[in-house]
PDB file of N, CA and C in Angstrom:
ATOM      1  N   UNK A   1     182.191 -27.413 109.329  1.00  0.00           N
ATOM      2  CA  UNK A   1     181.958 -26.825 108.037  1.00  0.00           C
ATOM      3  C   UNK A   1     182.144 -27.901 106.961  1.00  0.00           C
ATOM      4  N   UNK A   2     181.055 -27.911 105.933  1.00  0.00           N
ATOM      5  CA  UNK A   2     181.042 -29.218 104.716  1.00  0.00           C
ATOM      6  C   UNK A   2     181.565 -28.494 103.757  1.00  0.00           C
ATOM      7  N   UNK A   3     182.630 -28.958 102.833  1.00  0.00           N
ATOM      8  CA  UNK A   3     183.244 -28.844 102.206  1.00  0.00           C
ATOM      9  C   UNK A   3     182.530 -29.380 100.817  1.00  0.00           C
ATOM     10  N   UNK A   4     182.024 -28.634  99.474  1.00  0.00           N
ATOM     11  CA  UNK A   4     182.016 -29.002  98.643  1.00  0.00           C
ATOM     12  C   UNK A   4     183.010 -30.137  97.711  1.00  0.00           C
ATOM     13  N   UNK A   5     182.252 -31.193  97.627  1.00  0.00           N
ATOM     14  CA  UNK A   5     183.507 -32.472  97.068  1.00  0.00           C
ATOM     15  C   UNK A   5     183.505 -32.000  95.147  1.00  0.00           C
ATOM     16  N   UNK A   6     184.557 -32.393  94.358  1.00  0.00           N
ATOM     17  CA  UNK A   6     184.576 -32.049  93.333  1.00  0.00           C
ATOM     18  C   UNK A   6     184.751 -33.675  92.905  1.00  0.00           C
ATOM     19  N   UNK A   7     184.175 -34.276  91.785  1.00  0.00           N
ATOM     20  CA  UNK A   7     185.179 -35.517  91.616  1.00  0.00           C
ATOM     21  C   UNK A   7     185.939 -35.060  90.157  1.00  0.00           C
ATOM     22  N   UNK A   8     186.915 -36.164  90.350  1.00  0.00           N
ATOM     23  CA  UNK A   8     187.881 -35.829  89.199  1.00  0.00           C
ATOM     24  C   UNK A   8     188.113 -37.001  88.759  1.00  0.00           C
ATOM     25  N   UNK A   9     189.211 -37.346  87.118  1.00  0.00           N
ATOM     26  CA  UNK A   9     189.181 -38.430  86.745  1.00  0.00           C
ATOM     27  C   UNK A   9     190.093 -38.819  86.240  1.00  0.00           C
ATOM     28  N   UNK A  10     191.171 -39.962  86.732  1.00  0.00           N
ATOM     29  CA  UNK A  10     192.659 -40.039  86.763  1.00  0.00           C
ATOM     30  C   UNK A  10     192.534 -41.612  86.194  1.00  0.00           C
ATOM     31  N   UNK A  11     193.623 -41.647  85.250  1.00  0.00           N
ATOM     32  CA  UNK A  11     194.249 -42.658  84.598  1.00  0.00           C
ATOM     33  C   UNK A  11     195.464 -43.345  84.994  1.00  0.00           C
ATOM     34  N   UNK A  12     195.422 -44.470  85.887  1.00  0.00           N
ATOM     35  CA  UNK A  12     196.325 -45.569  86.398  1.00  0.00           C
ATOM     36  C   UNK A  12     196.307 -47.098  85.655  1.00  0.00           C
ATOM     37  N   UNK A  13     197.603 -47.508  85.896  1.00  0.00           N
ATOM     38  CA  UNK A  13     197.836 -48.656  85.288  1.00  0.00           C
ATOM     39  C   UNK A  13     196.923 -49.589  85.820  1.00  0.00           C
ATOM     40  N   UNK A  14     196.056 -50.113  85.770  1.00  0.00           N
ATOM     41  CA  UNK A  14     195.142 -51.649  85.672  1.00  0.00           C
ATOM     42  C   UNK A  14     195.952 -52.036  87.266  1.00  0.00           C
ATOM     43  N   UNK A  15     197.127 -52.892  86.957  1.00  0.00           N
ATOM     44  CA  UNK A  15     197.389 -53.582  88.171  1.00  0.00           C
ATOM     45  C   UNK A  15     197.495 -52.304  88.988  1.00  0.00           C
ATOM     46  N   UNK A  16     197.949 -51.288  88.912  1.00  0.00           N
ATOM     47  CA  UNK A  16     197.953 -50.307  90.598  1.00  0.00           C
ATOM     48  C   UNK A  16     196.596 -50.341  90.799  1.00  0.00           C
ATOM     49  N   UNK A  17     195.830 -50.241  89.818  1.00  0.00           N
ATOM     50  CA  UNK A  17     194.077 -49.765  90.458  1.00  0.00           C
ATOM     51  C   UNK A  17     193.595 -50.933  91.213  1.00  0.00           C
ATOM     52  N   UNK A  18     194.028 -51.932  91.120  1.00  0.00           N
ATOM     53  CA  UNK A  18     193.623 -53.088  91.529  1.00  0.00           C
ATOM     54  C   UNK A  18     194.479 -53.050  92.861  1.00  0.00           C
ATOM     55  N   UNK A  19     195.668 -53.087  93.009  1.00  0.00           N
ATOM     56  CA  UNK A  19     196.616 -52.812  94.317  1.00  0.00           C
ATOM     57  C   UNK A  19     196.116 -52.188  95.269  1.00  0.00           C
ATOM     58  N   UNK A  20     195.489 -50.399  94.678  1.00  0.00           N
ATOM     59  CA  UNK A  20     194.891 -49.320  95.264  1.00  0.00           C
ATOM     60  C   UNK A  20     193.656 -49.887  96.268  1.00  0.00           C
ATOM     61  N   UNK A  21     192.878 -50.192  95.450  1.00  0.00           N
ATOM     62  CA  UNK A  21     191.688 -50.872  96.093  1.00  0.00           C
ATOM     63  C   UNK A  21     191.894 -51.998  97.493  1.00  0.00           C
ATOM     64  N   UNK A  22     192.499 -52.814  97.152  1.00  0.00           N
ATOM     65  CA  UNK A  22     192.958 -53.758  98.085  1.00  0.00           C
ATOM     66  C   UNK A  22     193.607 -53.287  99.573  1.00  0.00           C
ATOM     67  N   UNK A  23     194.129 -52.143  98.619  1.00  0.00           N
ATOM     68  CA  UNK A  23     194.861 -51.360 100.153  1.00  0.00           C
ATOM     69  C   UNK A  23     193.898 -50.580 101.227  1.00  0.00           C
ATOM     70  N   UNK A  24     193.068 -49.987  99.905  1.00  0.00           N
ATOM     71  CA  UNK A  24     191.892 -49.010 100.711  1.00  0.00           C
ATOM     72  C   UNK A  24     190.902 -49.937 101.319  1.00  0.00           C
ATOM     73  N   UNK A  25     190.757 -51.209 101.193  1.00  0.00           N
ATOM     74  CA  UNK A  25     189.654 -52.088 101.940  1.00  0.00           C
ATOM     75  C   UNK A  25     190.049 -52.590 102.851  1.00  0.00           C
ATOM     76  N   UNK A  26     191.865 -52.373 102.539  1.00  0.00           N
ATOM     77  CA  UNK A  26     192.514 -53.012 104.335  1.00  0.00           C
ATOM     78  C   UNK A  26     192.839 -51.738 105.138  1.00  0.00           C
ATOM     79  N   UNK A  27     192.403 -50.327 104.684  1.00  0.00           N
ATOM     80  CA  UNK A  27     192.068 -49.994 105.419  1.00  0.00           C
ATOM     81  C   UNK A  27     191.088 -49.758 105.939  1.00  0.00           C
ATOM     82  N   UNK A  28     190.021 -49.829 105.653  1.00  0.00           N
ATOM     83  CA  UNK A  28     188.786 -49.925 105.839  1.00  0.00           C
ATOM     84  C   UNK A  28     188.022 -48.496 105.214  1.00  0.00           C
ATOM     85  N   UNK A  29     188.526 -47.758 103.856  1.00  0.00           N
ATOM     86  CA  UNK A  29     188.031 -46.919 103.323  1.00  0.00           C
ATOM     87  C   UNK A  29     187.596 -46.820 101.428  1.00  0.00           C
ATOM     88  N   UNK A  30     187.055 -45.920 101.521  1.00  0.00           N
ATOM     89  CA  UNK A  30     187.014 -46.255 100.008  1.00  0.00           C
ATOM     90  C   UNK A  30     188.563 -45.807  99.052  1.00  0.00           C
ATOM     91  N   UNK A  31     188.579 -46.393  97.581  1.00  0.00           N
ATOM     92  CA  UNK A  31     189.194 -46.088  96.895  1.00  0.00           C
ATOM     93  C   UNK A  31     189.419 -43.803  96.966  1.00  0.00           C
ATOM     94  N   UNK A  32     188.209 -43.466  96.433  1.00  0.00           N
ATOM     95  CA  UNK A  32     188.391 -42.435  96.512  1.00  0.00           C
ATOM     96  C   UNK A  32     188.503 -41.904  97.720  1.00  0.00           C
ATOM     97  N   UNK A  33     188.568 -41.868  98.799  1.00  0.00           N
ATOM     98  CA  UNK A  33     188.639 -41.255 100.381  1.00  0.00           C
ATOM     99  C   UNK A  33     190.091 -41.284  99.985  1.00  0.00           C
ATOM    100  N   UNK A  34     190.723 -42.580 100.003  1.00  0.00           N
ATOM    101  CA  UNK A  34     192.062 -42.916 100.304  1.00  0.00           C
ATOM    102  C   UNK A  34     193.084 -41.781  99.621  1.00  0.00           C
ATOM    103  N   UNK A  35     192.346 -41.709  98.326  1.00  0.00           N
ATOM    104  CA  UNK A  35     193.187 -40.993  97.002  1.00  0.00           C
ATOM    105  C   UNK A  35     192.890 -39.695  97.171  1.00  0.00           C
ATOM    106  N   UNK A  36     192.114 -39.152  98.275  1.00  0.00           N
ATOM    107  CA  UNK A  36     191.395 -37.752  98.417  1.00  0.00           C
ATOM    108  C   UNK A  36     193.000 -37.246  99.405  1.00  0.00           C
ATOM    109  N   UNK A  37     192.822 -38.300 100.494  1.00  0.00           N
ATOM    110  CA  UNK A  37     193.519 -38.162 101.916  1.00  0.00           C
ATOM    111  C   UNK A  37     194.867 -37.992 101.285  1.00  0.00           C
ATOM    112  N   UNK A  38     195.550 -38.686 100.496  1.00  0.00           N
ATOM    113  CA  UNK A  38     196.989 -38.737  99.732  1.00  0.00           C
ATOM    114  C   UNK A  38     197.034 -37.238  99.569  1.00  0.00           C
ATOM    115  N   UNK A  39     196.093 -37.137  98.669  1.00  0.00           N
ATOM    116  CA  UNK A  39     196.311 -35.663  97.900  1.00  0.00           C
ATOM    117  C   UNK A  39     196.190 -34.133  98.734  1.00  0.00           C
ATOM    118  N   UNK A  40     196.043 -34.099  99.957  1.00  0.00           N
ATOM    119  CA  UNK A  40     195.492 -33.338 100.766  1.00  0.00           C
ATOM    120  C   UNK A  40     196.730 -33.502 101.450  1.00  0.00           C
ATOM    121  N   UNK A  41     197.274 -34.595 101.829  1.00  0.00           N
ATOM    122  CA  UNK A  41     198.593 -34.361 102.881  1.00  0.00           C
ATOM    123  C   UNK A  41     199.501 -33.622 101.718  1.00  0.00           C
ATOM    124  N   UNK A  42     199.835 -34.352 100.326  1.00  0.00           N
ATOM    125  CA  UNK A  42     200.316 -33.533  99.203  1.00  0.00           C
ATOM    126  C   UNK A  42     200.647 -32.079  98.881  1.00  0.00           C
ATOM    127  N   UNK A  43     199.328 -31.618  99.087  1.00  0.00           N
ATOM    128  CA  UNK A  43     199.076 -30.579  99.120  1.00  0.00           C
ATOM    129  C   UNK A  43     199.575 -29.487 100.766  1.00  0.00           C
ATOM    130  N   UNK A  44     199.002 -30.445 101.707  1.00  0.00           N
ATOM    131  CA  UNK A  44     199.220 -29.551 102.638  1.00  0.00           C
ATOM    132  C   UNK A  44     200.756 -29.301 102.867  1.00  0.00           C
ATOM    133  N   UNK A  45     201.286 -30.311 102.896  1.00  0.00           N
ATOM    134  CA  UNK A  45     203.076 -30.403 102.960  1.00  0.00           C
ATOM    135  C   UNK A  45     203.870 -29.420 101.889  1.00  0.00           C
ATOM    136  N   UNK A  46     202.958 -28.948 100.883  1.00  0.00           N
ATOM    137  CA  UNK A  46     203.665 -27.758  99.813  1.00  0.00           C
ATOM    138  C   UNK A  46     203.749 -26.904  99.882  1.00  0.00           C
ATOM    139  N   UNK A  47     201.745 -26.785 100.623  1.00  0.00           N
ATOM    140  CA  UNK A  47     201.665 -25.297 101.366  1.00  0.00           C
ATOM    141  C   UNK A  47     202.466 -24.772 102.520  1.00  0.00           C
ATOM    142  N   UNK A  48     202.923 -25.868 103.391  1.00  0.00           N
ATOM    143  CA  UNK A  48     203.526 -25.879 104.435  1.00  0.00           C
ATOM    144  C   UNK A  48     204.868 -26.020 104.281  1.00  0.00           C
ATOM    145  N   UNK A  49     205.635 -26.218 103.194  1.00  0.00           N
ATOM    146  CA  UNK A  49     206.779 -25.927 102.701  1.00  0.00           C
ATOM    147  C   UNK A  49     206.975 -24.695 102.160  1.00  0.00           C
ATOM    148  N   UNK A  50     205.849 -23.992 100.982  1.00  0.00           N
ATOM    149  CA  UNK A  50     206.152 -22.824 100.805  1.00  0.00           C
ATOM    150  C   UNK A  50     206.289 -21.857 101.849  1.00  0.00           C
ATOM    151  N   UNK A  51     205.377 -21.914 103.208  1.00  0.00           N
ATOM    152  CA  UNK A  51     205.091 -20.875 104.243  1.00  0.00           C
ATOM    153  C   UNK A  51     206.560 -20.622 104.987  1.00  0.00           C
ATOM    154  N   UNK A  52     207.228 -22.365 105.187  1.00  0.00           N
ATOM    155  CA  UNK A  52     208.804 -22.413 105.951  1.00  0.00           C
ATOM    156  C   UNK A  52     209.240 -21.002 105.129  1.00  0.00           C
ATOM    157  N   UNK A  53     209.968 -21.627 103.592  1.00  0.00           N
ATOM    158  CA  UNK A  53     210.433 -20.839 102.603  1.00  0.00           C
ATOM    159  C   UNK A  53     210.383 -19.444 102.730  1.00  0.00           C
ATOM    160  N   UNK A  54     209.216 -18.713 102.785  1.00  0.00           N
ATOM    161  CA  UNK A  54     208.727 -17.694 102.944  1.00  0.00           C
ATOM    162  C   UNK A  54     209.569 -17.243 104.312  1.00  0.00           C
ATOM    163  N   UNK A  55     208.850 -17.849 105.184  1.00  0.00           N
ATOM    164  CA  UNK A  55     209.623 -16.860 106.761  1.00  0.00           C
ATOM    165  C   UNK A  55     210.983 -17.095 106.525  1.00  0.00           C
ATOM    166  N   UNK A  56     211.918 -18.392 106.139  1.00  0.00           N
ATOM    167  CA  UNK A  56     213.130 -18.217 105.996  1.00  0.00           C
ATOM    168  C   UNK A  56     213.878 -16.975 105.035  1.00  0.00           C
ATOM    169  N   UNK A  57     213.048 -16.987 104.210  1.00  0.00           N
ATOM    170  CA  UNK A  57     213.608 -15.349 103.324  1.00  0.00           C
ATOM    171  C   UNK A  57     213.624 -14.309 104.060  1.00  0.00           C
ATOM    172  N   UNK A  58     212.473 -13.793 104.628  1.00  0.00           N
ATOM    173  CA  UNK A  58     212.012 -12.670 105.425  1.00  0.00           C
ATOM    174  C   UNK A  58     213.273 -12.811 106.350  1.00  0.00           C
ATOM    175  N   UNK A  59     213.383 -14.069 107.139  1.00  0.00           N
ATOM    176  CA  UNK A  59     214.366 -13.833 108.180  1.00  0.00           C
ATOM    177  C   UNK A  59     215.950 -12.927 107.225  1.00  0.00           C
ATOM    178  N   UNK A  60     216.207 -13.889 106.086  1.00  0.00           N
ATOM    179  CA  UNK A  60     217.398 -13.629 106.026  1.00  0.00           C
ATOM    180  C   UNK A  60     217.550 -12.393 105.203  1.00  0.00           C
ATOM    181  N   UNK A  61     216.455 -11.467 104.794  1.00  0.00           N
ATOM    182  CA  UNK A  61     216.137 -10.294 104.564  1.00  0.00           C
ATOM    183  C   UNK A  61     216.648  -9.535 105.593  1.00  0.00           C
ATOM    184  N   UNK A  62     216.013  -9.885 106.919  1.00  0.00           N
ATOM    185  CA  UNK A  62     216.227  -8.904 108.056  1.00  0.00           C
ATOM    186  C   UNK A  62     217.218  -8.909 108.923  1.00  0.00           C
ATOM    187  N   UNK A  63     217.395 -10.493 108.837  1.00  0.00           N
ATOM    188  CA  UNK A  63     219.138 -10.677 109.662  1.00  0.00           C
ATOM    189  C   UNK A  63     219.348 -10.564 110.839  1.00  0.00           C
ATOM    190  N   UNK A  64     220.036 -11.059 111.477  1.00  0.00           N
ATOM    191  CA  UNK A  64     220.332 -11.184 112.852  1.00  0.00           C
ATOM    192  C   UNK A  64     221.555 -10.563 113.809  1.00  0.00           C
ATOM    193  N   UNK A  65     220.717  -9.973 114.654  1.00  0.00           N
ATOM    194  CA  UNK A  65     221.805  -9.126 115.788  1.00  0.00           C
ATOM    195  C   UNK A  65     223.024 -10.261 116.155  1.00  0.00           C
ATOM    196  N   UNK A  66     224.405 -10.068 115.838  1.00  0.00           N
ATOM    197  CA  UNK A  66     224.748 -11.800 116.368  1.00  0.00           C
ATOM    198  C   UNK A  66     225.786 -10.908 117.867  1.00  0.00           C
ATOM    199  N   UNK A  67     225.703  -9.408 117.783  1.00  0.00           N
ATOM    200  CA  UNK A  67     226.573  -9.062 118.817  1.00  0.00           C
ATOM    201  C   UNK A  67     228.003  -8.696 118.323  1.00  0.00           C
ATOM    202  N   UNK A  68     228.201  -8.894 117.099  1.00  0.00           N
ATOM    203  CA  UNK A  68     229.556  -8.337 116.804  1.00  0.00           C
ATOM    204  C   UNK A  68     230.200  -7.248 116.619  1.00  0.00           C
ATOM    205  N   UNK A  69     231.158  -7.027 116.983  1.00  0.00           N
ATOM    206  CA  UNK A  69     231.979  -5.202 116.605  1.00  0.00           C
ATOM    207  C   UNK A  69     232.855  -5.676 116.250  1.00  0.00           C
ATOM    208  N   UNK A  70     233.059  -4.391 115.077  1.00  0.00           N
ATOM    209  CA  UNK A  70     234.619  -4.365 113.889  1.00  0.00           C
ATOM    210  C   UNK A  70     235.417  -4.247 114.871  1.00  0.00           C
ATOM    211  N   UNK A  71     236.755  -4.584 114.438  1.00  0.00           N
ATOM    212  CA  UNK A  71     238.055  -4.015 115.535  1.00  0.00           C
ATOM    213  C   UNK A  71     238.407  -3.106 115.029  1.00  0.00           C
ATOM    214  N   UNK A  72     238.993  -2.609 115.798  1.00  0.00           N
ATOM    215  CA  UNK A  72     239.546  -0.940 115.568  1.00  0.00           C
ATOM    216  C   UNK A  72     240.673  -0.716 114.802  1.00  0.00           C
ATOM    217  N   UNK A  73     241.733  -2.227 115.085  1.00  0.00           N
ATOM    218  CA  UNK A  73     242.598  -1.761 114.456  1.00  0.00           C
ATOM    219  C   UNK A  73     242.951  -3.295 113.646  1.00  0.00           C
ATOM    220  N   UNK A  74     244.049  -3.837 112.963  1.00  0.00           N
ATOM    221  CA  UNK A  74     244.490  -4.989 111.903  1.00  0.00           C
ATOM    222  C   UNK A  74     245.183  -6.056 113.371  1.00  0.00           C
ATOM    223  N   UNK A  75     245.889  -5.175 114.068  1.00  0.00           N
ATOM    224  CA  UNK A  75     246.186  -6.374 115.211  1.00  0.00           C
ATOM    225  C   UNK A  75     245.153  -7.122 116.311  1.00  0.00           C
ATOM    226  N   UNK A  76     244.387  -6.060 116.394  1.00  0.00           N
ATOM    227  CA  UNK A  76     243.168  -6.514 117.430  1.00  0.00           C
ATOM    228  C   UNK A  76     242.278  -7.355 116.483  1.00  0.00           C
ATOM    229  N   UNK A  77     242.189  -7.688 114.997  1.00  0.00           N
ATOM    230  CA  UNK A  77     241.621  -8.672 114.124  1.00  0.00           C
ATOM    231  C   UNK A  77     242.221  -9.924 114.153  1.00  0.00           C
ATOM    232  N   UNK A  78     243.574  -9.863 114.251  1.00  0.00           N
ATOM    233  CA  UNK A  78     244.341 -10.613 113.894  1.00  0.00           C
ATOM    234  C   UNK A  78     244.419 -11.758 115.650  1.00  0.00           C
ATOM    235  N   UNK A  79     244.258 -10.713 116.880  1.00  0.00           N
ATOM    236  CA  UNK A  79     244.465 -11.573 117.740  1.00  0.00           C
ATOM    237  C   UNK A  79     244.137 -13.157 118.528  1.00  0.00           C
ATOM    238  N   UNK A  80     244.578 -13.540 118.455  1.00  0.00           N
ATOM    239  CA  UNK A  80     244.191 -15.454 118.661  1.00  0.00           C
ATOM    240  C   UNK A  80     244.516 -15.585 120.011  1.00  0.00           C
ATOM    241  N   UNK A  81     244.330 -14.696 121.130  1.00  0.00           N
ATOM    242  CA  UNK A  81     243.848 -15.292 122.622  1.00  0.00           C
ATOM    243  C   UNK A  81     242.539 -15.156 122.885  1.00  0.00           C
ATOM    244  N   UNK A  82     241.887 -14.613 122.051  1.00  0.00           N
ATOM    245  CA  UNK A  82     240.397 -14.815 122.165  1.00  0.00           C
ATOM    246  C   UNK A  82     239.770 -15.477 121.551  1.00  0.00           C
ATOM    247  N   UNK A  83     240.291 -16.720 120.799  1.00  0.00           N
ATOM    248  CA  UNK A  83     239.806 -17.529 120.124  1.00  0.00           C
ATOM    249  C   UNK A  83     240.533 -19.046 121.318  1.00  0.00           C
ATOM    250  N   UNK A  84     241.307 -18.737 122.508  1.00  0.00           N
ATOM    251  CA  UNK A  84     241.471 -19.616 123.043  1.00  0.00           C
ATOM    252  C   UNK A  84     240.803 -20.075 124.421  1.00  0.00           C
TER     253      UNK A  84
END
């Protein structure tokens, strides 16, 4: 599937644009590919941070069985052979 390209138009300091370029020809791509690819991992890593975020709420919305029962009484709370 082809993806409609949009171009856009960004203002960098002289020497980075010049840096930029140099980098993108050692990698063997263009200026804009390079600055496309940046912005896309950017992006995907936010989306993919918000989604963590998201299920981590839900989880701690719903909470977890961990197996525990109240004690019945203040001594059976208090007891420390089951912590040995």
């Amino acid at each position: 599937m082809t993806m409609k390209a949009t171009n856009i138009t960004i203002k960098v300091d002289a020497k980075l644009a010049r840096e930029a370029r140099v980098l993108a020809a050692r990698r063997g791509t263009s200026l804009s590919r390079l600055v496309a690819e940046q912005l896309a991992m950017l992006v995907g890593g936010d989306q993919a941070y918000g989604a963590a975020k998201r299920r981590a709420l839900r989880r701690l919305t719903h909470g977890y069985d961990l197996g525990w029962e109240r004690p019945t009484t203040r001594d059976e709370l208090h007891e420390r052979e089951v912590l040995r």
